[in-house]
PDB file of N, CA and C in Angstrom:
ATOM      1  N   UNK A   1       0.406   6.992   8.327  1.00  0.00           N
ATOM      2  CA  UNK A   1      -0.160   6.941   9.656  1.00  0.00           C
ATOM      3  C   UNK A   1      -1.619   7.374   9.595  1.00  0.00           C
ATOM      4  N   UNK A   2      -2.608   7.014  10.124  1.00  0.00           N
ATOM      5  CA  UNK A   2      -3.653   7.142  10.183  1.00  0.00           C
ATOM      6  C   UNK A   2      -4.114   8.066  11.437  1.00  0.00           C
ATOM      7  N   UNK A   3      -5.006   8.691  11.236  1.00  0.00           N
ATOM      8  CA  UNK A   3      -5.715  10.028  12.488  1.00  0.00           C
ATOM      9  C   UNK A   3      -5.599   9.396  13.944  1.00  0.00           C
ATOM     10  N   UNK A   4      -6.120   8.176  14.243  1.00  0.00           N
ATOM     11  CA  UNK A   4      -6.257   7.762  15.439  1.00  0.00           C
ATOM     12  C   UNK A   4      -4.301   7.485  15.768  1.00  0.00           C
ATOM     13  N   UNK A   5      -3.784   7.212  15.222  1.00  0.00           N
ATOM     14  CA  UNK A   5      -1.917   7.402  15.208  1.00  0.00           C
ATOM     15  C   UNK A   5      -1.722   8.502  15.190  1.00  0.00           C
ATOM     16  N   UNK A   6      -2.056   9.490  14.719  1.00  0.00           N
ATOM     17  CA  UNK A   6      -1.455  10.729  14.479  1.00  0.00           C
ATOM     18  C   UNK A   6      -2.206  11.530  16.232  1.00  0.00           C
ATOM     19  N   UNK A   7      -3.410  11.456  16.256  1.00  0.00           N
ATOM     20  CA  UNK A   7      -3.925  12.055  17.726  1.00  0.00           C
ATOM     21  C   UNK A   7      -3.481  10.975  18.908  1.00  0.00           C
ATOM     22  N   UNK A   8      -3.018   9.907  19.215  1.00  0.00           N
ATOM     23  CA  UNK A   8      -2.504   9.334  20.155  1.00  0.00           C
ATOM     24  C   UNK A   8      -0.737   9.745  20.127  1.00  0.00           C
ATOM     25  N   UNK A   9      -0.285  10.108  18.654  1.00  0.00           N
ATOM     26  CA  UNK A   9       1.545  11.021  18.966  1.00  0.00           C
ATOM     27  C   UNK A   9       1.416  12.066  19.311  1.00  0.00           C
ATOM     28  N   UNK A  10       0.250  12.609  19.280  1.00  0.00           N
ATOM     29  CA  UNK A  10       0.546  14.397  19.061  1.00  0.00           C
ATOM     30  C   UNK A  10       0.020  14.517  21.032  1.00  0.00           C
ATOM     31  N   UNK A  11      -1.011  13.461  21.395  1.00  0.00           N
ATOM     32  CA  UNK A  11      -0.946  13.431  22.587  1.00  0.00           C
ATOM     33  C   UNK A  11      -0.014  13.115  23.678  1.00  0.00           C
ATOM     34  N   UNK A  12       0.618  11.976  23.226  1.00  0.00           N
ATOM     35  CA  UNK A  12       1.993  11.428  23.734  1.00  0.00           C
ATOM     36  C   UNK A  12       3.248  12.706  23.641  1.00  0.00           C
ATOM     37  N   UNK A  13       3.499  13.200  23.068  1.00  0.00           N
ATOM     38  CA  UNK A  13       4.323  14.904  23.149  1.00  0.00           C
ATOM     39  C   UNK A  13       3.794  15.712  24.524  1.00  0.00           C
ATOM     40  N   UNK A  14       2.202  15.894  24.057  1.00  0.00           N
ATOM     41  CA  UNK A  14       2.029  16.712  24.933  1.00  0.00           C
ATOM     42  C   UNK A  14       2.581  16.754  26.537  1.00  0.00           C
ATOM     43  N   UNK A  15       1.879  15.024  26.939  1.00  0.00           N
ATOM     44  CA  UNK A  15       2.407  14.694  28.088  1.00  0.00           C
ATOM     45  C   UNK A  15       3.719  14.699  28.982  1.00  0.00           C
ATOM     46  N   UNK A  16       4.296  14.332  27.724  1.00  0.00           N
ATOM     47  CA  UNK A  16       5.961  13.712  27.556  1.00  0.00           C
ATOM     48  C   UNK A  16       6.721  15.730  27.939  1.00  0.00           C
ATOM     49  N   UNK A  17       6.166  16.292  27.400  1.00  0.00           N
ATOM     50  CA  UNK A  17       6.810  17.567  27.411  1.00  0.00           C
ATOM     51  C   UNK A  17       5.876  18.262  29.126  1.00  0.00           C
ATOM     52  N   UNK A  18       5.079  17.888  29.568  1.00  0.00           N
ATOM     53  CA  UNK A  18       4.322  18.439  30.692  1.00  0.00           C
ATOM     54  C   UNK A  18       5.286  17.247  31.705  1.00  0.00           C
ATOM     55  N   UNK A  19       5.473  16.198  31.641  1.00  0.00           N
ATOM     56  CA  UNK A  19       6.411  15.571  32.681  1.00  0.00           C
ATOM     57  C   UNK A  19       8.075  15.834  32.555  1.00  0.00           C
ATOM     58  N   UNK A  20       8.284  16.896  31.272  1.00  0.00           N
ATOM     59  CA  UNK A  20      10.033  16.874  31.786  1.00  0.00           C
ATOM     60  C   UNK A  20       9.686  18.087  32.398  1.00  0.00           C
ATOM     61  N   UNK A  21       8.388  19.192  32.064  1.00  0.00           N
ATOM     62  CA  UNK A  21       8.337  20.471  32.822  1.00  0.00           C
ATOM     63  C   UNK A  21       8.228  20.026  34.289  1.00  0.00           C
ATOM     64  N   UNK A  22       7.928  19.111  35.207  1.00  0.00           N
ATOM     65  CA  UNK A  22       7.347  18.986  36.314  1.00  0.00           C
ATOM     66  C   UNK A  22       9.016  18.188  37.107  1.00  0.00           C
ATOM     67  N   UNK A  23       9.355  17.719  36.199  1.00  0.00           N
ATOM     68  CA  UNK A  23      11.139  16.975  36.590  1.00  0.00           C
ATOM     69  C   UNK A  23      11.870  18.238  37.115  1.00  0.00           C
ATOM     70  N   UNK A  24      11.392  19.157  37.822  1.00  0.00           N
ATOM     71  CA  UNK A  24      12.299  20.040  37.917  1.00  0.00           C
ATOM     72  C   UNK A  24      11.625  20.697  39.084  1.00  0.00           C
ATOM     73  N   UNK A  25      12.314  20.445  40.468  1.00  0.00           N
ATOM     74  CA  UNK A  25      11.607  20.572  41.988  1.00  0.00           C
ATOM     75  C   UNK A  25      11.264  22.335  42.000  1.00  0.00           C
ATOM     76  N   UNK A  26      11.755  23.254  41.331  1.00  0.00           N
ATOM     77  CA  UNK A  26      11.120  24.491  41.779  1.00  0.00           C
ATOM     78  C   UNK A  26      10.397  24.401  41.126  1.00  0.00           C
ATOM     79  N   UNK A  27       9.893  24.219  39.980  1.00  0.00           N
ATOM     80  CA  UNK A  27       8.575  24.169  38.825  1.00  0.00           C
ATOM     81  C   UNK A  27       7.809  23.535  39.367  1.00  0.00           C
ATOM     82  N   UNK A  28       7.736  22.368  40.462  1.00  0.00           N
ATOM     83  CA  UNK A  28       6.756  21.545  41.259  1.00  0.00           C
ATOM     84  C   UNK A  28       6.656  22.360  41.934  1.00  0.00           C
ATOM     85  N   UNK A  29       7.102  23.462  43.415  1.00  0.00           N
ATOM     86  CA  UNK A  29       7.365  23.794  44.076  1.00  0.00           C
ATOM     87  C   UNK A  29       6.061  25.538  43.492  1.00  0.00           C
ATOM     88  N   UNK A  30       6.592  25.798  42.942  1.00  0.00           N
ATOM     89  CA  UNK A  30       5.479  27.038  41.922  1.00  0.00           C
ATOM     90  C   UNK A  30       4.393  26.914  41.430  1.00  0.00           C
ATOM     91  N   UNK A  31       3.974  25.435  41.092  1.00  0.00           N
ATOM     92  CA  UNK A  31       3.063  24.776  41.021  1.00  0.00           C
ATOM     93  C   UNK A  31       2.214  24.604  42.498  1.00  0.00           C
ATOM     94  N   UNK A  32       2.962  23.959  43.151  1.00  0.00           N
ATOM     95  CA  UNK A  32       2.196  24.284  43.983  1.00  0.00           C
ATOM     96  C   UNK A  32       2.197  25.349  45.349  1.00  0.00           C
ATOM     97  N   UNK A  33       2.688  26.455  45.259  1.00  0.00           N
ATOM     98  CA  UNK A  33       2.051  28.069  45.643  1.00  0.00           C
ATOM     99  C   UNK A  33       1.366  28.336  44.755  1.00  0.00           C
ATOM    100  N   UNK A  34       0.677  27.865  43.507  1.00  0.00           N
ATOM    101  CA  UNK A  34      -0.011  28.306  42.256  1.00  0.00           C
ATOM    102  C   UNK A  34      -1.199  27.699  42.773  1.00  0.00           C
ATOM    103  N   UNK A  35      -1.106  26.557  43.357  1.00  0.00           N
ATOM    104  CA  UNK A  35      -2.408  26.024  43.797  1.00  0.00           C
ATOM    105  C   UNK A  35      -3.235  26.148  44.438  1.00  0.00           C
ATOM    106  N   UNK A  36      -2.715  27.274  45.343  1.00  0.00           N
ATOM    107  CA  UNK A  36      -2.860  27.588  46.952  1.00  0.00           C
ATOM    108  C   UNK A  36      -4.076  28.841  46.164  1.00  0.00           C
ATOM    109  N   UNK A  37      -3.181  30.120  45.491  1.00  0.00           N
ATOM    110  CA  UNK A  37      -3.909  31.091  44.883  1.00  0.00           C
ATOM    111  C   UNK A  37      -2.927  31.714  43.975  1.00  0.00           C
ATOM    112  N   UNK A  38      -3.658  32.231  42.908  1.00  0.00           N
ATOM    113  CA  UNK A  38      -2.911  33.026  41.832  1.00  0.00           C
ATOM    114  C   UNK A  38      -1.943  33.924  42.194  1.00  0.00           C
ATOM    115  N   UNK A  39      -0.813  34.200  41.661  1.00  0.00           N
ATOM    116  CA  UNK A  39      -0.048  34.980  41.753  1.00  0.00           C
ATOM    117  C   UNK A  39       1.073  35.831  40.860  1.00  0.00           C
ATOM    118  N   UNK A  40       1.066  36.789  41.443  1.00  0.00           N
ATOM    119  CA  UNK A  40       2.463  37.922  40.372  1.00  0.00           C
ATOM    120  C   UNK A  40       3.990  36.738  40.630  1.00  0.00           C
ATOM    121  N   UNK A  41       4.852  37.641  39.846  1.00  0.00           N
ATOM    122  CA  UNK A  41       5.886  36.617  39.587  1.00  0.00           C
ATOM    123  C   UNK A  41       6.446  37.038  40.726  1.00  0.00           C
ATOM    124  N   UNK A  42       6.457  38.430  41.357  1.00  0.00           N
ATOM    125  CA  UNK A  42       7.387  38.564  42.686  1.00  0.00           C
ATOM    126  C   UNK A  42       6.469  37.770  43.974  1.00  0.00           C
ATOM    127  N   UNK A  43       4.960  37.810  44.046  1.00  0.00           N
ATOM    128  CA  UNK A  43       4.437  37.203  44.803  1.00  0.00           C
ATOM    129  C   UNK A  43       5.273  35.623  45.334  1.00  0.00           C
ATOM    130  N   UNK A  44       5.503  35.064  43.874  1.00  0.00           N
ATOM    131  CA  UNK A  44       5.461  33.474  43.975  1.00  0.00           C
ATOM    132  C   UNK A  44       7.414  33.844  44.465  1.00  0.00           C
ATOM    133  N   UNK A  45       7.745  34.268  43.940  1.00  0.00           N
ATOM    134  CA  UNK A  45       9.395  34.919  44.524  1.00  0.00           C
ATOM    135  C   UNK A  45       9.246  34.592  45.748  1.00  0.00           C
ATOM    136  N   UNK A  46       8.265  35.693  46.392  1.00  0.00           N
ATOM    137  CA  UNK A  46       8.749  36.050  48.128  1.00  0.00           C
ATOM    138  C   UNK A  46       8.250  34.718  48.654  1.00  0.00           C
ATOM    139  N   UNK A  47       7.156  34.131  48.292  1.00  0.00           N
ATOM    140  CA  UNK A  47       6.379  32.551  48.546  1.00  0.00           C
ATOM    141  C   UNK A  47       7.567  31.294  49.206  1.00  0.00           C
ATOM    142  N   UNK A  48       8.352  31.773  47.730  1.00  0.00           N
ATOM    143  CA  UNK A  48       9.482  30.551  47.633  1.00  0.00           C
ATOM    144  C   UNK A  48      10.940  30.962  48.411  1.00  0.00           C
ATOM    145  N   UNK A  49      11.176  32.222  48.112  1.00  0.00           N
ATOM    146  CA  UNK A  49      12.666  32.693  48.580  1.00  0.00           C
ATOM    147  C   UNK A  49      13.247  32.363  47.942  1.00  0.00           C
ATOM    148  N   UNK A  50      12.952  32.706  46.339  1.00  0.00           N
ATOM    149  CA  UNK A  50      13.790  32.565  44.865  1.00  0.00           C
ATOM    150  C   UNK A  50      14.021  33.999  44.440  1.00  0.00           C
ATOM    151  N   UNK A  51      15.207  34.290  43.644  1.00  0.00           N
ATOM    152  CA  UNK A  51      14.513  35.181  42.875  1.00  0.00           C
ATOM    153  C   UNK A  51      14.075  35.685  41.623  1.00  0.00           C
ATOM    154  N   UNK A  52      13.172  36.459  41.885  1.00  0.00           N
ATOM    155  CA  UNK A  52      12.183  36.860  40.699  1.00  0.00           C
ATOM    156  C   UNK A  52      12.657  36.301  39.237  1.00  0.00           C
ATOM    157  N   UNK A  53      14.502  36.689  39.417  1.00  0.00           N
ATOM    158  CA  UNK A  53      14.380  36.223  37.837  1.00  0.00           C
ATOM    159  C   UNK A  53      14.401  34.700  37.472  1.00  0.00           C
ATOM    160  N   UNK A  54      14.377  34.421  38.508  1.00  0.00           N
ATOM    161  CA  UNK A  54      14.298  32.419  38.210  1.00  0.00           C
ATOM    162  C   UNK A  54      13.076  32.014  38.215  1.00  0.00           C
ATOM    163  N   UNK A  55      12.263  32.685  38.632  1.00  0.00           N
ATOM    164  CA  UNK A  55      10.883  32.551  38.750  1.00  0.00           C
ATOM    165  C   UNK A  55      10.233  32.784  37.362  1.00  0.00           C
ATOM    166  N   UNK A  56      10.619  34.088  37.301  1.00  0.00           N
ATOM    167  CA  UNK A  56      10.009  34.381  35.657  1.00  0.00           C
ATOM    168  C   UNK A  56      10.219  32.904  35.276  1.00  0.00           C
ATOM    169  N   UNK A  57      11.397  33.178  34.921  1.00  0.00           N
ATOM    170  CA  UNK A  57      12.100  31.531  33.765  1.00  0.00           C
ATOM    171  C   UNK A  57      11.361  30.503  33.762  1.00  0.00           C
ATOM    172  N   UNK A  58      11.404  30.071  34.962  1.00  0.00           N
ATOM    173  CA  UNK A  58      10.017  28.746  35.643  1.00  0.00           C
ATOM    174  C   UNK A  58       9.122  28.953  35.346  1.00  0.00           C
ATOM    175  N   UNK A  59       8.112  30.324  35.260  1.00  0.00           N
ATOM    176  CA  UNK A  59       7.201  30.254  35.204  1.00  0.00           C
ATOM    177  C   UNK A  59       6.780  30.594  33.864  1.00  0.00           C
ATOM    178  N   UNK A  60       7.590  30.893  32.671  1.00  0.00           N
ATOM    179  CA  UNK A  60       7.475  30.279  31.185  1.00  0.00           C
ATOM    180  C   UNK A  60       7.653  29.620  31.215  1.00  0.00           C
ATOM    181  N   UNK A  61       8.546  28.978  31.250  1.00  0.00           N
ATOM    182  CA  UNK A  61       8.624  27.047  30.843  1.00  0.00           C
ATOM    183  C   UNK A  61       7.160  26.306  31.304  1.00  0.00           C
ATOM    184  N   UNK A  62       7.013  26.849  32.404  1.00  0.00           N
ATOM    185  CA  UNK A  62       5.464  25.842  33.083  1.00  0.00           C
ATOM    186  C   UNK A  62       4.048  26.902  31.937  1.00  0.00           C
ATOM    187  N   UNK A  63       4.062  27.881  31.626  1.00  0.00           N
ATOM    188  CA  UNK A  63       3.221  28.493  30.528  1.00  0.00           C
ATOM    189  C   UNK A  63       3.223  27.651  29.608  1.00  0.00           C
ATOM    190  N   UNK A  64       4.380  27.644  28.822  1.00  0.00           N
ATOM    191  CA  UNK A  64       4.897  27.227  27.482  1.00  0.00           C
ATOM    192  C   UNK A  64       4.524  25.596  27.556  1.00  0.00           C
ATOM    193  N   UNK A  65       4.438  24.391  28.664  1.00  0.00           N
ATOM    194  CA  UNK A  65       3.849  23.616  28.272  1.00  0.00           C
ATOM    195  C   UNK A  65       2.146  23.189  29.041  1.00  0.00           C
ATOM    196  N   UNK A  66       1.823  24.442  29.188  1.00  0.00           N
ATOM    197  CA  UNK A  66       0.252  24.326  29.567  1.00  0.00           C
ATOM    198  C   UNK A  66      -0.210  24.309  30.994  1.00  0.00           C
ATOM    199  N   UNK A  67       0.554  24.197  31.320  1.00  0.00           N
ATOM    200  CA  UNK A  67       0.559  24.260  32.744  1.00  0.00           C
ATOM    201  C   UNK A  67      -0.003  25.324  33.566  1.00  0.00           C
ATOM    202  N   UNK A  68       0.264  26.388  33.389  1.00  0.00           N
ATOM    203  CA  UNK A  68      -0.170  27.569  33.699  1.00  0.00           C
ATOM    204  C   UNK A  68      -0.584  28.763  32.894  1.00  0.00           C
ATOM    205  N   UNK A  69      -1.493  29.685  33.202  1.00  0.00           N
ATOM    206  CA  UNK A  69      -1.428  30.885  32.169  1.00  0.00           C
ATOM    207  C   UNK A  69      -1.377  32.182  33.385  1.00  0.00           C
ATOM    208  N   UNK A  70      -1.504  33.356  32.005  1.00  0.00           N
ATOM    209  CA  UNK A  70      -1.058  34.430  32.845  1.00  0.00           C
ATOM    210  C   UNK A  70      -1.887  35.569  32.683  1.00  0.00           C
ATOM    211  N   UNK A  71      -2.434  36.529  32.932  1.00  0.00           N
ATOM    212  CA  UNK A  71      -3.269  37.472  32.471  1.00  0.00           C
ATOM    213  C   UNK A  71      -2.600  38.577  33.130  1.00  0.00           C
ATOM    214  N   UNK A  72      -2.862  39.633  32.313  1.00  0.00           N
ATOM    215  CA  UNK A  72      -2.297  41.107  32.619  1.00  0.00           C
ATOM    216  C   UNK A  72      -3.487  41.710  33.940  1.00  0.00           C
ATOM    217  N   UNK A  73      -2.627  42.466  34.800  1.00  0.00           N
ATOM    218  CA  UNK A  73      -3.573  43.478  35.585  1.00  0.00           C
ATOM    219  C   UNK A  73      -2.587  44.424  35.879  1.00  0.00           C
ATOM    220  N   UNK A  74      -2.853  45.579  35.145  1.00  0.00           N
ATOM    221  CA  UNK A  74      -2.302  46.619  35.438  1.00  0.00           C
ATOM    222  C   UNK A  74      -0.532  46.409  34.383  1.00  0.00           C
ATOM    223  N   UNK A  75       0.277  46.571  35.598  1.00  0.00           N
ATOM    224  CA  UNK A  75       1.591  46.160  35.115  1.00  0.00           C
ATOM    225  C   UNK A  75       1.888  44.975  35.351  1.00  0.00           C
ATOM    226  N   UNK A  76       1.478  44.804  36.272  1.00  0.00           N
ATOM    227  CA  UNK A  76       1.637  42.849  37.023  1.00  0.00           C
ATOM    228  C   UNK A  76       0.917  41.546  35.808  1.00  0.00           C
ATOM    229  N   UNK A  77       1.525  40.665  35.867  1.00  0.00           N
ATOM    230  CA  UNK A  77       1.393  39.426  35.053  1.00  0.00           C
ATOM    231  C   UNK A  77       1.041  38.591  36.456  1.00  0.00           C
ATOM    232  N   UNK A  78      -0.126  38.098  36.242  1.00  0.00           N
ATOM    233  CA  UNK A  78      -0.719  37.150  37.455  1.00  0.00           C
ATOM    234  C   UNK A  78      -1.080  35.630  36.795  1.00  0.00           C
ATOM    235  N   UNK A  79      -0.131  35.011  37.585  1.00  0.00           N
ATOM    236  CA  UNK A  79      -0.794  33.478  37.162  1.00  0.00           C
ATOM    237  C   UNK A  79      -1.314  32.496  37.492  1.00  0.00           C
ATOM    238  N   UNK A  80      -1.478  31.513  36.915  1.00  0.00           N
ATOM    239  CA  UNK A  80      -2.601  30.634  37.703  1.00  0.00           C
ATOM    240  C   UNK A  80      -2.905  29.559  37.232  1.00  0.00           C
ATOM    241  N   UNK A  81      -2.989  28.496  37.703  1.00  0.00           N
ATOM    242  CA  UNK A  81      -2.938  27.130  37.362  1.00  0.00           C
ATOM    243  C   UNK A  81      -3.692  26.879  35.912  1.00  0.00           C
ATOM    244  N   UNK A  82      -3.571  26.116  34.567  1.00  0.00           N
ATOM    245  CA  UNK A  82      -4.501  26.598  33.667  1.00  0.00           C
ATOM    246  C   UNK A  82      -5.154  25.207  34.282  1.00  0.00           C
ATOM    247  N   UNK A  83      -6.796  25.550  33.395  1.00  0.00           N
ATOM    248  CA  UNK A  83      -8.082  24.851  33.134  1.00  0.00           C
ATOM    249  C   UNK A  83      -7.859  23.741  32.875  1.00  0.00           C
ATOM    250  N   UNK A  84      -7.223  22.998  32.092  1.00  0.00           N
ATOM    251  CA  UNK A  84      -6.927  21.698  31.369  1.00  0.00           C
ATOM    252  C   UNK A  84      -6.147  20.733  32.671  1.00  0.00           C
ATOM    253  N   UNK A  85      -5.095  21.321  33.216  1.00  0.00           N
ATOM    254  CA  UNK A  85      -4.515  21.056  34.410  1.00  0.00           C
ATOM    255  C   UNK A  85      -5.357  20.306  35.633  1.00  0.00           C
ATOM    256  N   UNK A  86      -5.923  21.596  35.701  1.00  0.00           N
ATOM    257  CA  UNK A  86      -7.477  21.669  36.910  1.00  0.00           C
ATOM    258  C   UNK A  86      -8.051  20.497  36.650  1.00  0.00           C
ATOM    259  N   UNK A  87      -8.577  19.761  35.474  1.00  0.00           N
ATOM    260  CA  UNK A  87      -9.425  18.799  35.325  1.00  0.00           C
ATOM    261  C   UNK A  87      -8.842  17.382  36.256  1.00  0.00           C
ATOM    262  N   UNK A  88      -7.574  17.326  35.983  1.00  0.00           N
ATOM    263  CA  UNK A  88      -6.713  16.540  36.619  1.00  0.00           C
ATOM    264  C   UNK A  88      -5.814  16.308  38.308  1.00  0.00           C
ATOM    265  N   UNK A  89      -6.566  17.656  38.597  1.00  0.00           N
ATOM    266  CA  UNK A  89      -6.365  17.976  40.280  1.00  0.00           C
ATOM    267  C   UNK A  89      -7.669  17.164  41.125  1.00  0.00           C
ATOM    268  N   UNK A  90      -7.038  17.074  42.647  1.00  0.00           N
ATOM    269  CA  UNK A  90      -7.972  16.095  43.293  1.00  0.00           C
ATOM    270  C   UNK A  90      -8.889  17.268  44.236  1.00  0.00           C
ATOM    271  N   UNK A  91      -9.770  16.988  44.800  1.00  0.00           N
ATOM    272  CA  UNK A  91     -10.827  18.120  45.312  1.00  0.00           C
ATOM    273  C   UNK A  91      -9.620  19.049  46.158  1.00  0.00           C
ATOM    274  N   UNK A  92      -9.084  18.153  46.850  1.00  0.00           N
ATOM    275  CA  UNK A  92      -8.417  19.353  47.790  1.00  0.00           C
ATOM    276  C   UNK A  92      -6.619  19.663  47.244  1.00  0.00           C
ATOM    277  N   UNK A  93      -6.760  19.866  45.881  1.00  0.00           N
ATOM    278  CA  UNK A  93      -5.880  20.252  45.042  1.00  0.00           C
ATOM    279  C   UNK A  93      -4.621  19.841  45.649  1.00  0.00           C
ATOM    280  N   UNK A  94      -4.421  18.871  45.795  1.00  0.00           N
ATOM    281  CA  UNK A  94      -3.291  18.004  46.486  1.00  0.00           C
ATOM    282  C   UNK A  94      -2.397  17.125  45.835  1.00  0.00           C
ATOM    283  N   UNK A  95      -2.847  16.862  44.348  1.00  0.00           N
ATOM    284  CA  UNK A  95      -3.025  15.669  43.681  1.00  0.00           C
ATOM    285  C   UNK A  95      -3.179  15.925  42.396  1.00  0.00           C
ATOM    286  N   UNK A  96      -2.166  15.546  41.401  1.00  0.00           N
ATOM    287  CA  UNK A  96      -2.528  16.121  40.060  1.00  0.00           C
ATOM    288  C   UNK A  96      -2.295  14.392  39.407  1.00  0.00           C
ATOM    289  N   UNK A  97      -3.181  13.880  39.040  1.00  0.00           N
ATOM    290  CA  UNK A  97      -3.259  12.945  38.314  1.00  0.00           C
ATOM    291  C   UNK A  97      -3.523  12.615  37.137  1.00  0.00           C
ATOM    292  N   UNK A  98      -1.807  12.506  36.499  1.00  0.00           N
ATOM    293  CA  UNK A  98      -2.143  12.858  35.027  1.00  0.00           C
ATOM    294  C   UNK A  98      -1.997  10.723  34.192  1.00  0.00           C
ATOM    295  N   UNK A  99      -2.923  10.150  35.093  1.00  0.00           N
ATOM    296  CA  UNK A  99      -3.263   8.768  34.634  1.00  0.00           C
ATOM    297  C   UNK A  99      -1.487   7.862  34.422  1.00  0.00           C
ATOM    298  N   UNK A 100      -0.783   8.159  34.362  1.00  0.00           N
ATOM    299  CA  UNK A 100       0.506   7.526  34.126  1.00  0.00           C
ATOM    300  C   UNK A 100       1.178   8.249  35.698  1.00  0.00           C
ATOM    301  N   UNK A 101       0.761   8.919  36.200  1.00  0.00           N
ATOM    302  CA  UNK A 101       2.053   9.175  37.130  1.00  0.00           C
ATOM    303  C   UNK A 101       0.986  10.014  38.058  1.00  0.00           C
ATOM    304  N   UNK A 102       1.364  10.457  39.738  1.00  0.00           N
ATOM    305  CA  UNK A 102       0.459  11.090  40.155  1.00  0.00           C
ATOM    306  C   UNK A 102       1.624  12.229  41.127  1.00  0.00           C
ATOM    307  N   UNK A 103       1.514  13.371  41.196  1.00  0.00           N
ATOM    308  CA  UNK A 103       1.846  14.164  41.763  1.00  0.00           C
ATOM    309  C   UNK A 103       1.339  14.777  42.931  1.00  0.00           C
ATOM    310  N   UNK A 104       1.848  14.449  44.208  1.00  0.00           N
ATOM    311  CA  UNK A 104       1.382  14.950  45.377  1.00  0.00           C
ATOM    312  C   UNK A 104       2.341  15.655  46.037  1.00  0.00           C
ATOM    313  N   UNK A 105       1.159  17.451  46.405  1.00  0.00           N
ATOM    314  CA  UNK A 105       2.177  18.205  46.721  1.00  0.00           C
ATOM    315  C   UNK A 105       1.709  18.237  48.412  1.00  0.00           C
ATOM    316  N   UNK A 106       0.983  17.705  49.304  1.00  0.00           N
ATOM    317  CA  UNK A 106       0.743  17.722  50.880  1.00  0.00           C
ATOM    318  C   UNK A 106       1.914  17.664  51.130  1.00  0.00           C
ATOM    319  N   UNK A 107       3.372  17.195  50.725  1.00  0.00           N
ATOM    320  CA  UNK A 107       4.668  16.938  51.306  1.00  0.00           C
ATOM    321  C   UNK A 107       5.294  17.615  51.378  1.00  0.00           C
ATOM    322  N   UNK A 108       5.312  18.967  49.866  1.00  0.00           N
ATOM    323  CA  UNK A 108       5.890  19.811  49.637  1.00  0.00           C
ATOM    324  C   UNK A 108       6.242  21.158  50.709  1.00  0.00           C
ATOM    325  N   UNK A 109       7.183  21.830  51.132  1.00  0.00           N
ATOM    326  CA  UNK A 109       7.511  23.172  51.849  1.00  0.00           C
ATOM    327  C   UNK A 109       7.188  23.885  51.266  1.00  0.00           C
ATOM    328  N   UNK A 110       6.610  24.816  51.974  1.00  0.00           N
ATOM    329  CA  UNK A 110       5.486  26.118  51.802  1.00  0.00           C
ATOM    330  C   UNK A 110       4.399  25.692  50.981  1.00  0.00           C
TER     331      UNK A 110
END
């Protein structure tokens, strides 16, 4: 396989693994209270009326494929939509258009 094969598979994963993370309505749903403004994991809890520990869970899986990151403050883990993501959001963060498929959360509750 040649480089331009090898960086069009290794891209095709990436995607492929960021659309089974998004196949899953509370991970959309966290995504977007993530969009709104950063948040602790109980924040996005009380947001949704989940709890915390399903949230955690969700909200590694959406880490783990890029989706989000997390930074320490204090004891709290605060997260927040990552950078790479962002490039692909529409001005009024409504809209994540990842060129094969488009995600709109204006429909979404809360």
């Amino acid at each position: 396989m040649d480089t331009e094969n090898i960086s069009y598979l290794k891209s095709s994963i990436k995607w492929t693994a960021i659309l089974k993370t998004l196949a899953d309505e509370t991970r959309l749903q966290i995504i977007h209270c993530l969009l709104k403004q950063e948040a602790s994991v109980q924040d996005v809890a009380n947001s949704l009326n989940l709890k915390v520990y399903n949230v955690s869970k969700h909200l590694k899986i959406l880490e783990s494929s890029g989706l989000v990151i997390k930074r320490k403050d204090g004891t709290h883990r605060i997260y927040s939509i990552s950078e790479s993501i962002k490039d692909h959001l529409s001005e009024d963060k409504q809209v994540l258009d990842l060129g094969c498929c488009k995600f709109i959360f204006s429909g979404l509750n809360k």
